[in-house]
PDB file of N, CA and C in Angstrom:
ATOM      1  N   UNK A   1       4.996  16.347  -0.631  1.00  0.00           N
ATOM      2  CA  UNK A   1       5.249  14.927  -0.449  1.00  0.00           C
ATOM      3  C   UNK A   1       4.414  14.443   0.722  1.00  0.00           C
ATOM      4  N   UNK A   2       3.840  13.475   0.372  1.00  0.00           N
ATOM      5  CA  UNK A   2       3.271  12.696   1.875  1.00  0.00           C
ATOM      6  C   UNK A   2       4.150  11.917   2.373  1.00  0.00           C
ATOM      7  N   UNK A   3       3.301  11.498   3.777  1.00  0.00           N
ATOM      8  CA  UNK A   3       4.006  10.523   4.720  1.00  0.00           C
ATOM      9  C   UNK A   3       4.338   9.057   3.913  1.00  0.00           C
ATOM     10  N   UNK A   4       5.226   8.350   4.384  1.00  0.00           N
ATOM     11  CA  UNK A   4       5.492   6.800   4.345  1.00  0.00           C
ATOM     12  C   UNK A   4       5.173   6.047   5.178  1.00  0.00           C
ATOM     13  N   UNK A   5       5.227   4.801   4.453  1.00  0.00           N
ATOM     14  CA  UNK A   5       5.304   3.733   5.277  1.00  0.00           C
ATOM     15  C   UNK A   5       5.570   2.120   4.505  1.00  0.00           C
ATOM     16  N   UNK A   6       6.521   1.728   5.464  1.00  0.00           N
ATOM     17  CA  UNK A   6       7.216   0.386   5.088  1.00  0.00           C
ATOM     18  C   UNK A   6       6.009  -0.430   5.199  1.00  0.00           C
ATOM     19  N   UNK A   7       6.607  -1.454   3.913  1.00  0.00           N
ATOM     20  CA  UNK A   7       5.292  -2.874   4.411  1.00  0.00           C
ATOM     21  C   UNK A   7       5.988  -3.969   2.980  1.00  0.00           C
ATOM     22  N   UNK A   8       5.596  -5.089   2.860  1.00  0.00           N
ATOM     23  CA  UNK A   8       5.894  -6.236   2.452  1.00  0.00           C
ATOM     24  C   UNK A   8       5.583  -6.464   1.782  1.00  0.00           C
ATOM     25  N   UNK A   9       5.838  -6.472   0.201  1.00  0.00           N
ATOM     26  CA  UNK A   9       5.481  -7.257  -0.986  1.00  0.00           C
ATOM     27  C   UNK A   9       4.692  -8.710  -0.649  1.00  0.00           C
ATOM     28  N   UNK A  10       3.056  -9.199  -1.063  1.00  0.00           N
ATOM     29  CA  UNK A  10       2.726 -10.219  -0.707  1.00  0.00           C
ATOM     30  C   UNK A  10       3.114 -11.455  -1.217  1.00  0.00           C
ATOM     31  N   UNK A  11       4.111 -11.336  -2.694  1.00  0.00           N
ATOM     32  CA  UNK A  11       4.870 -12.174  -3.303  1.00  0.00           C
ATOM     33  C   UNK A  11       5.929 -12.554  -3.289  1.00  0.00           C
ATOM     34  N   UNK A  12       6.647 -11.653  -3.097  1.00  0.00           N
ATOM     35  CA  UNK A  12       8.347 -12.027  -2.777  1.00  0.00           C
ATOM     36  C   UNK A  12       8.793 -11.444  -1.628  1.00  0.00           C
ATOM     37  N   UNK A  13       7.945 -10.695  -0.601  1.00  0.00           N
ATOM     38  CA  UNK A  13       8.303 -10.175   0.442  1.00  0.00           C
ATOM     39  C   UNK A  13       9.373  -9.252   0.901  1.00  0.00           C
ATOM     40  N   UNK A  14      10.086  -8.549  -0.515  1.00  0.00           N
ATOM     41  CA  UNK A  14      11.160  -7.575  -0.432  1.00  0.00           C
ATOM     42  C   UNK A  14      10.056  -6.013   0.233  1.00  0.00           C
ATOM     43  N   UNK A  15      10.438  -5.795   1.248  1.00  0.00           N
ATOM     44  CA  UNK A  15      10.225  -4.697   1.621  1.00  0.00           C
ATOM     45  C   UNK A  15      10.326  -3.273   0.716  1.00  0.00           C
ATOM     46  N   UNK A  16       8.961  -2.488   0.996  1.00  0.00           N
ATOM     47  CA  UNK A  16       9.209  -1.471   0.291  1.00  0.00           C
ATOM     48  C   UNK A  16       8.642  -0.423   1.054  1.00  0.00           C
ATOM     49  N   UNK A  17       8.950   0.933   0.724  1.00  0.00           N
ATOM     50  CA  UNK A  17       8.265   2.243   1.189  1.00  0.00           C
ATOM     51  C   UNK A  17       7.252   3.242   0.204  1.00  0.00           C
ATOM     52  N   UNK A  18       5.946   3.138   0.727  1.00  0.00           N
ATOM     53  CA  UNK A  18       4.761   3.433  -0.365  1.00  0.00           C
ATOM     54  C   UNK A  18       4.457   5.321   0.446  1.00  0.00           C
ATOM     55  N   UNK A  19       4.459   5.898  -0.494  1.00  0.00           N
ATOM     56  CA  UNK A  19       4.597   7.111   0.007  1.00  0.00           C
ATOM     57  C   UNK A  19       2.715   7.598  -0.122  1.00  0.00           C
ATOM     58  N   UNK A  20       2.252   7.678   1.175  1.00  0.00           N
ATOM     59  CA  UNK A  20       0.647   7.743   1.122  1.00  0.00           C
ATOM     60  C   UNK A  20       0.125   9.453   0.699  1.00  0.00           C
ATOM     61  N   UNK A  21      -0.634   9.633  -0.019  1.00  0.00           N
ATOM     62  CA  UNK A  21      -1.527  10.672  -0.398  1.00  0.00           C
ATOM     63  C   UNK A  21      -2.438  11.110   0.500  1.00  0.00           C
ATOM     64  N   UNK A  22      -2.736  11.915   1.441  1.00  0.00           N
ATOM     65  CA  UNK A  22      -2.943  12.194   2.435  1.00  0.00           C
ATOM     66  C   UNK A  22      -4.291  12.655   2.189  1.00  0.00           C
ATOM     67  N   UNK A  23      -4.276  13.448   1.259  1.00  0.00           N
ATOM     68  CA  UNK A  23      -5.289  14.123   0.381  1.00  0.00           C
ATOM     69  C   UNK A  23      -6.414  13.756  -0.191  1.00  0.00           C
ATOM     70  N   UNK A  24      -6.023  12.133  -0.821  1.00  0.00           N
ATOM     71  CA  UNK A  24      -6.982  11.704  -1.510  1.00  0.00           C
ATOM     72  C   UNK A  24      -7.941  10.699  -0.255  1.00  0.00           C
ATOM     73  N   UNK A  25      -7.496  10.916   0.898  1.00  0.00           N
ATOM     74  CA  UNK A  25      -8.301   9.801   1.773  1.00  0.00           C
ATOM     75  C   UNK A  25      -7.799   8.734   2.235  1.00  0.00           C
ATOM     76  N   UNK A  26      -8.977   7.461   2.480  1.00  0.00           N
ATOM     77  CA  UNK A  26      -9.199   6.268   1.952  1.00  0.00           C
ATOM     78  C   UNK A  26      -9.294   5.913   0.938  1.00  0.00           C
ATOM     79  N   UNK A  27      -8.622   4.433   0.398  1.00  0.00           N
ATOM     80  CA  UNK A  27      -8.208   4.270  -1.256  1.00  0.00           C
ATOM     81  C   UNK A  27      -7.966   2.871  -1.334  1.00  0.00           C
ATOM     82  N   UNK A  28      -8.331   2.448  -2.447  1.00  0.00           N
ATOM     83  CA  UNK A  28      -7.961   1.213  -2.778  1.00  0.00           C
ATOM     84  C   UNK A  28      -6.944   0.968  -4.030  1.00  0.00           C
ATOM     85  N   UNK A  29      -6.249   0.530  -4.460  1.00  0.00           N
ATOM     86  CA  UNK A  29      -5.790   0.092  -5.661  1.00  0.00           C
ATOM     87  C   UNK A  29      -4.136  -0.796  -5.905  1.00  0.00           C
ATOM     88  N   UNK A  30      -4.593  -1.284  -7.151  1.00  0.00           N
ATOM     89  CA  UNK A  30      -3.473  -2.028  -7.509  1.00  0.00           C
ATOM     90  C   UNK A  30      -2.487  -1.329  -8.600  1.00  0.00           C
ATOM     91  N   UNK A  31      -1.394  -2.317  -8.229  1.00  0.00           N
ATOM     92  CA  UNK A  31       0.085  -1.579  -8.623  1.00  0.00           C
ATOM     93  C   UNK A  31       0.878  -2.589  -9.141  1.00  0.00           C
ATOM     94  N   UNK A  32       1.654  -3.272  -9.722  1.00  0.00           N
ATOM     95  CA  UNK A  32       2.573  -4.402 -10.132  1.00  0.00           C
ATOM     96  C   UNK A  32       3.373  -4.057  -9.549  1.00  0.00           C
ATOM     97  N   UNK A  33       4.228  -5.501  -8.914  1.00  0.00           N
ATOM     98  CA  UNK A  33       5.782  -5.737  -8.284  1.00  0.00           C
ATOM     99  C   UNK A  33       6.448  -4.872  -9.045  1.00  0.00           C
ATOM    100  N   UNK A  34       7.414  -4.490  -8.902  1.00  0.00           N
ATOM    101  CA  UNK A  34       8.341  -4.129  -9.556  1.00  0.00           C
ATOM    102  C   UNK A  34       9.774  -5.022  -9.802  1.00  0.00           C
ATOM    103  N   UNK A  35       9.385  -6.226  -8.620  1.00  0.00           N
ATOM    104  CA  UNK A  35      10.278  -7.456  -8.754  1.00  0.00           C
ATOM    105  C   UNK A  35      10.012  -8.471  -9.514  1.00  0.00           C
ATOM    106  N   UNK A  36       8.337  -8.929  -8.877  1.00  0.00           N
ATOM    107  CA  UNK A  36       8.064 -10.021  -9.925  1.00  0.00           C
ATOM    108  C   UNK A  36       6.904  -9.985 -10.725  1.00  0.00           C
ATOM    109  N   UNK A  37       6.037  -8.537 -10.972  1.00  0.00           N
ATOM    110  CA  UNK A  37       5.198  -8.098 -11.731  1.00  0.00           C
ATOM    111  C   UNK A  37       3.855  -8.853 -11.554  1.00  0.00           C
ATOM    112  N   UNK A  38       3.845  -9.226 -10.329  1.00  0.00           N
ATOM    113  CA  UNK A  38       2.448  -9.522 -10.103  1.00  0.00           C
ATOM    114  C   UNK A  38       1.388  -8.494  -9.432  1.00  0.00           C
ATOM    115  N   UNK A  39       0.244  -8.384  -9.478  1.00  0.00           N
ATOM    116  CA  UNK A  39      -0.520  -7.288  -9.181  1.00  0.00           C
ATOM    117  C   UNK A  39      -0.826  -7.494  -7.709  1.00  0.00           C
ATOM    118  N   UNK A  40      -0.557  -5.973  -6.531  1.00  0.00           N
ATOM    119  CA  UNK A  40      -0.341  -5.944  -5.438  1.00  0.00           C
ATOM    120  C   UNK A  40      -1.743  -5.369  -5.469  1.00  0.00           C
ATOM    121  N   UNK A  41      -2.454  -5.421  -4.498  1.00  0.00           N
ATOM    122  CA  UNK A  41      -3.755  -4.547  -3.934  1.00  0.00           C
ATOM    123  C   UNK A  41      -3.601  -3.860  -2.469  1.00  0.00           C
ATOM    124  N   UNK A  42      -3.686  -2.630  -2.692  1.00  0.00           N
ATOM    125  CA  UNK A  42      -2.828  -1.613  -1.467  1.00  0.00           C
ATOM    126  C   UNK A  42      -4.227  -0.849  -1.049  1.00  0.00           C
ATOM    127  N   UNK A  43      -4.281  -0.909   0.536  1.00  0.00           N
ATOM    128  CA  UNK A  43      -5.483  -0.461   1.055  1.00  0.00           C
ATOM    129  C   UNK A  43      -4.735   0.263   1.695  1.00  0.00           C
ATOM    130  N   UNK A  44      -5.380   1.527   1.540  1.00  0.00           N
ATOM    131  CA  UNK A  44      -4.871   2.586   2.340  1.00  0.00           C
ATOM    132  C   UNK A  44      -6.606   3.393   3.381  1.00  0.00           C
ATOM    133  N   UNK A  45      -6.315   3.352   4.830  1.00  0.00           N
ATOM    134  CA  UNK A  45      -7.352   3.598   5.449  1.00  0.00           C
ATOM    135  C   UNK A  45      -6.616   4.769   6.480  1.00  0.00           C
ATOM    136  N   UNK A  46      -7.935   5.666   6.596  1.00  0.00           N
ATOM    137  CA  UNK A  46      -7.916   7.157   7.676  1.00  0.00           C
ATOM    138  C   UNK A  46      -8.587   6.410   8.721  1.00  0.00           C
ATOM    139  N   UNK A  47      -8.267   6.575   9.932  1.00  0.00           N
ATOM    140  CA  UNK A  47      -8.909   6.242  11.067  1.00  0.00           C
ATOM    141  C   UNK A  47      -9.421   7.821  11.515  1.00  0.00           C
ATOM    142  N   UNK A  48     -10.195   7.644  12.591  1.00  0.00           N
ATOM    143  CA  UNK A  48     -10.995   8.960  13.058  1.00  0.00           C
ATOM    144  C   UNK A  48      -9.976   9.920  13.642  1.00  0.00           C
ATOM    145  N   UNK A  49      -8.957   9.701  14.005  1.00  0.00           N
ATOM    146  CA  UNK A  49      -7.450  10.721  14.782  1.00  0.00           C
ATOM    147  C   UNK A  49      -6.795  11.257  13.208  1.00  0.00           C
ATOM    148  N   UNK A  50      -6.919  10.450  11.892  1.00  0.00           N
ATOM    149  CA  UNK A  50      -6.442  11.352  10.681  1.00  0.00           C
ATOM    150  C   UNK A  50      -5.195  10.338  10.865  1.00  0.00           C
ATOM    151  N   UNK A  51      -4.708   9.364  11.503  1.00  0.00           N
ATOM    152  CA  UNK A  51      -3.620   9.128  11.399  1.00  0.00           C
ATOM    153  C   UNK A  51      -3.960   7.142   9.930  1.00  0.00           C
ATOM    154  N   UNK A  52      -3.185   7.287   9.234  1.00  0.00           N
ATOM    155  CA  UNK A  52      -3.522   6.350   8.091  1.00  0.00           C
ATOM    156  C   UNK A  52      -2.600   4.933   8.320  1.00  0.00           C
ATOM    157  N   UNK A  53      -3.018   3.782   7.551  1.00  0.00           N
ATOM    158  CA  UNK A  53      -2.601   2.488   7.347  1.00  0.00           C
ATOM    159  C   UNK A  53      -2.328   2.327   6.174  1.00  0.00           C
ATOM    160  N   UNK A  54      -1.682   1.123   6.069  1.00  0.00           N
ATOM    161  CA  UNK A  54      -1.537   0.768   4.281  1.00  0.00           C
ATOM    162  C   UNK A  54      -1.141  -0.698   4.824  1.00  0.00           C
ATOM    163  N   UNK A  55      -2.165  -1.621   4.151  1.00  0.00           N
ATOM    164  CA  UNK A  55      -2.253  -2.918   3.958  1.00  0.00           C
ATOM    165  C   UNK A  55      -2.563  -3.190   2.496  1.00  0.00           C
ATOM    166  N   UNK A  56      -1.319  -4.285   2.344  1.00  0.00           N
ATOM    167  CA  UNK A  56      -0.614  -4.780   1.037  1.00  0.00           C
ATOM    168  C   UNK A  56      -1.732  -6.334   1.099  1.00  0.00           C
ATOM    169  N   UNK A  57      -2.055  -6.836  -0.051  1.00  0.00           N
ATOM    170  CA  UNK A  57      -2.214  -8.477  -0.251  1.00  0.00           C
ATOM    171  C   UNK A  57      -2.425  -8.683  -1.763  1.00  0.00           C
ATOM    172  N   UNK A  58      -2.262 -10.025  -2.183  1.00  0.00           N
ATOM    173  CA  UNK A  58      -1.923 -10.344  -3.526  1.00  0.00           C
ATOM    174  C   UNK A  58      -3.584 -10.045  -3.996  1.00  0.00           C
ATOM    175  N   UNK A  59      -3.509 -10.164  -5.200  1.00  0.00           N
ATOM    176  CA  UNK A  59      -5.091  -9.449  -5.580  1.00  0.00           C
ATOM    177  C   UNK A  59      -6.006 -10.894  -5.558  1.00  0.00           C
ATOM    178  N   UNK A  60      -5.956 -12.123  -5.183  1.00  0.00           N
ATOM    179  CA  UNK A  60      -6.398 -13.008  -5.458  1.00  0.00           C
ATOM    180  C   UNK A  60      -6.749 -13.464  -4.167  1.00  0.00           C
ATOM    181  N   UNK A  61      -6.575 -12.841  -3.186  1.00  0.00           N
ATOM    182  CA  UNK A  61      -6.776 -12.776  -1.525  1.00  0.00           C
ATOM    183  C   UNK A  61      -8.579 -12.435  -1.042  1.00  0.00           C
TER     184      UNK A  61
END
């Protein structure tokens, strides 16, 4: 299992926990709400310490 991390639906703003792949890097991709089925675009970035981010925005951003 990888690490988590909380962050904000860019549509309805219900909080969620996206469990990051540690493995695969840096990553881009989209996923549908599971509330209101609109398509999320989830950036997931390695900084140089190995420690990662995950920034959420609507795909039309």
């Amino acid at each position: 299992m990888g690490d988590t991390e909380e962050v904000f639906r860019p549509y309805c703003g219900q909080a969620i926990e996206v469990v990051i792949d540690a493995s695969a890097g840096s990553q881009e991709y989209v996923e549908d709400c599971e509330i209101c089925c609109r398509p999320i675009v989830f950036t997931v970035r390695k900084d140089r310490l190995g420690e990662f981010s995950v920034n959420v925005r609507q795909e039309n951003e």
